[in-house]
Protein backbone atom coordinates (compact mmCIF):
# COMPACT_ATOMS: atom_id res chain seq x y z
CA UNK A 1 3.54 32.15 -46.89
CA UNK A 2 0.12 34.18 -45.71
CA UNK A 3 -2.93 32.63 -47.04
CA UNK A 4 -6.04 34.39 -48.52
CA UNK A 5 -8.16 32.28 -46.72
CA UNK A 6 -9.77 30.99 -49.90
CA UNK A 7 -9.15 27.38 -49.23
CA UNK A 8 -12.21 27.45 -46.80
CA UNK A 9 -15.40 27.33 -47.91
CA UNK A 10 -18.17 28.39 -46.98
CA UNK A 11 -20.35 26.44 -44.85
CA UNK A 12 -23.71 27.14 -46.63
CA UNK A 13 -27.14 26.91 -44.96
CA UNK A 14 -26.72 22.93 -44.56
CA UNK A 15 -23.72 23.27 -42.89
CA UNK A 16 -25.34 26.36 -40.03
CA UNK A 17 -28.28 23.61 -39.82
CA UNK A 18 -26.29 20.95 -38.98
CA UNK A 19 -24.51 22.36 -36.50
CA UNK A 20 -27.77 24.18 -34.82
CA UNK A 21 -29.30 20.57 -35.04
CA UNK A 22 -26.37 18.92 -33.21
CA UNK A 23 -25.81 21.69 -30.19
CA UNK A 24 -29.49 21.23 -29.58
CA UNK A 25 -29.31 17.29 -29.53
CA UNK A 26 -26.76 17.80 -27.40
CA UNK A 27 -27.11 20.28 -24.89
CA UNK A 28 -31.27 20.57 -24.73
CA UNK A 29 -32.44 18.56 -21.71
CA UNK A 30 -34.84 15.58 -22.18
CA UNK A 31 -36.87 13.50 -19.64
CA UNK A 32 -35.56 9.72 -18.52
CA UNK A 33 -37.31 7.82 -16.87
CA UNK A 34 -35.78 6.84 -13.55
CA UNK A 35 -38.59 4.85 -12.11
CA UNK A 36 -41.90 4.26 -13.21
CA UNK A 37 -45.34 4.84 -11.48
CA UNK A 38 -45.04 1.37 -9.50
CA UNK A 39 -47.44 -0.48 -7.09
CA UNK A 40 -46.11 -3.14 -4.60
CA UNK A 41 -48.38 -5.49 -3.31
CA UNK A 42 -47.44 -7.78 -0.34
CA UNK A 43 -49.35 -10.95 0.32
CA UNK A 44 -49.66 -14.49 1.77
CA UNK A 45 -49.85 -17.59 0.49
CA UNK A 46 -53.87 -17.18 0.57
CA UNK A 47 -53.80 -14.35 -1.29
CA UNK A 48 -54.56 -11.59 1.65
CA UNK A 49 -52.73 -8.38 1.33
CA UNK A 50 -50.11 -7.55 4.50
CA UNK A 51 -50.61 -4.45 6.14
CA UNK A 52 -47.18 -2.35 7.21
CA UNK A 53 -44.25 -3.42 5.41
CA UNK A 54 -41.95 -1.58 4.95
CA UNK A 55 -40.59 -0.84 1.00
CA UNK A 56 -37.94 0.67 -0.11
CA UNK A 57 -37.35 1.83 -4.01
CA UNK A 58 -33.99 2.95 -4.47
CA UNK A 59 -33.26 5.02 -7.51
CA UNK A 60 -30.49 7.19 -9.42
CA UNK A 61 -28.90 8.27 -12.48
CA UNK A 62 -24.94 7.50 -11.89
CA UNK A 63 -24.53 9.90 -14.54
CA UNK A 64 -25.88 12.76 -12.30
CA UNK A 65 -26.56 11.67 -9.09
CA UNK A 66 -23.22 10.74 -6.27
CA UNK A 67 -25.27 8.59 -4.08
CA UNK A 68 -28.70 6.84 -5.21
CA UNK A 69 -32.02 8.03 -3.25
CA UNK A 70 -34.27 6.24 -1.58
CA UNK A 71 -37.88 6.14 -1.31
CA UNK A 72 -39.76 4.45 1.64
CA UNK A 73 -43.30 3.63 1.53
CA UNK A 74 -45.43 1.03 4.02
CA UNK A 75 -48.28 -1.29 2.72
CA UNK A 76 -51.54 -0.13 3.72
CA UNK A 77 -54.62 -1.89 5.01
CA UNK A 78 -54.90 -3.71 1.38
CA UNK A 79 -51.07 -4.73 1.70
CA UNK A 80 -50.26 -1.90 -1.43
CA UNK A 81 -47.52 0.18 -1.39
CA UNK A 82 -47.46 3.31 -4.08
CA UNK A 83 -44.84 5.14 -5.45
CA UNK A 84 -45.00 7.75 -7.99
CA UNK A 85 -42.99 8.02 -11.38
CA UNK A 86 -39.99 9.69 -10.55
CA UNK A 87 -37.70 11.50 -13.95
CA UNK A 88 -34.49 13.31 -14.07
CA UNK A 89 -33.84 16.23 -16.89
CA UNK A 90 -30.76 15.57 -18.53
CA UNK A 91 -28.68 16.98 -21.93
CA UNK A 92 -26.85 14.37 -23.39
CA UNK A 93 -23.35 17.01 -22.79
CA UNK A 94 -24.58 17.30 -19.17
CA UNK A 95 -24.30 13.17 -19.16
CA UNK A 96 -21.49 12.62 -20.56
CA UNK A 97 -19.99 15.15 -18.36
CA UNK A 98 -21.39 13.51 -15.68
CA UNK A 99 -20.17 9.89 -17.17
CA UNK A 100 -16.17 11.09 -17.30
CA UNK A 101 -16.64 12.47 -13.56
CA UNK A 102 -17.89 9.20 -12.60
CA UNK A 103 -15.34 7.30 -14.22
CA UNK A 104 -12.44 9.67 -12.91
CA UNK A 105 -14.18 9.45 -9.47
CA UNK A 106 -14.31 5.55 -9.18
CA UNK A 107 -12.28 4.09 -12.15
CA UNK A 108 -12.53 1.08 -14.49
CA UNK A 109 -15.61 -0.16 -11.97
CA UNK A 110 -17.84 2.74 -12.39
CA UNK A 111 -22.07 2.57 -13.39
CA UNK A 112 -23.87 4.89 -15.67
CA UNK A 113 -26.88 5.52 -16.30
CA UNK A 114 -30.07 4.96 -14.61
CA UNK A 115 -30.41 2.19 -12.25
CA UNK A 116 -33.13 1.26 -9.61
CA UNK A 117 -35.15 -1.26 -7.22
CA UNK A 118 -37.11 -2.19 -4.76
CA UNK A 119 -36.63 -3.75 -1.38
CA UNK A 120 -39.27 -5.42 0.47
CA UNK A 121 -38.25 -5.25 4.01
CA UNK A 122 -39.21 -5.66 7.50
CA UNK A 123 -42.30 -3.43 8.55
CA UNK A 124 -44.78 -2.99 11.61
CA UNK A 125 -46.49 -6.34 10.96
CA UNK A 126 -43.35 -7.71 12.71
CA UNK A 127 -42.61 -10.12 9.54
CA UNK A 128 -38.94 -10.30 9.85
CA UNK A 129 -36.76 -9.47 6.49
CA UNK A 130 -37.68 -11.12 3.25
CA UNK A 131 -35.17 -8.98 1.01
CA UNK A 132 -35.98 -9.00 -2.86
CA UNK A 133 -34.55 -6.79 -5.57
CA UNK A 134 -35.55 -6.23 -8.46
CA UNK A 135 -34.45 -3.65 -11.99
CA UNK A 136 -37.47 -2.37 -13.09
CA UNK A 137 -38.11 -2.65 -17.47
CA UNK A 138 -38.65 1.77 -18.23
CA UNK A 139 -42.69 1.23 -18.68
CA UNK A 140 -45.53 3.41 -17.58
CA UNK A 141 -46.63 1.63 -14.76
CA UNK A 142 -45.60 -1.26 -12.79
CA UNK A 143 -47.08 -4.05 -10.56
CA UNK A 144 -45.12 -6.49 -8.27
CA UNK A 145 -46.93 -8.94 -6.61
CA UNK A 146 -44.22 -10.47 -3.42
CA UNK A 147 -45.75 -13.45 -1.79
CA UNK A 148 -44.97 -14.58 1.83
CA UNK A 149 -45.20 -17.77 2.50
């Protein structure tokens, strides 16, 4: 039996906008957050900031990113270390591409998303290794205060 077609209706302006609306939610790019603007400051039990050691902030978006990057910055005279706000742009089909290449890469033990820390490490003031990590909250700025004792 050949059909006339007139079982399908037509999909009416509604139906053109919703579909416009969900290829742009999908495949328009938006801005995440993978670390923000942070500050590290590294001081003694008095309160004086240490001068040259070492940090590390180590950030990545599993989704997108193989390996995660690494960003190394050493306290200066005041014992601060800066780090800028660092963002990936992403389409939700571009992650959840990424996600099923991830999980066919590495299995039922993958990570997604965005994930990140910081490392407070040995530096040039010869302090030896005081490792401490920590996931950052997605805010505007950030201030960590690590205290040697």
């Amino acid at each position: 039996m050949i059909s006339d077609g007139s079982y399908l209706k037509p999909l009416g302006i509604a139906g053109v906008a919703a579909i416009l609306l969900t290829l742009l939610w999908t495949l328009v790019p938006r801005e995440i957050v993978l670390v923000p603007k942070t500050r590290v400051r590294i001081q003694d039990g008095t309160g004086r900031g240490i001068p040259g050691v070492a940090v590390f902030e180590h950030f990545g978006h599993y989704s997108v990113d193989e390996n995660l990057r690494t960003d190394t910055r050493f306290t200066d005279e005041l014992g601060e270390a800066k780090f800028e706000r660092k963002v990936v742009s992403l389409s939700r089909l571009g992650a959840f591409f990424g996600a099923v290449r991830t999980f066919f890469r590495t299995g039922f033990h993958s990570s997604f998303g965005v994930h990140s820390w910081m490392i407070v490490g040995t530096g040039k003031a010869g302090l030896g290794s005081f490792p401490s990590s920590v996931t950052w909250p997605s805010r505007d700025e950030v201030l960590y205060v690590y205290v040697v004792e």
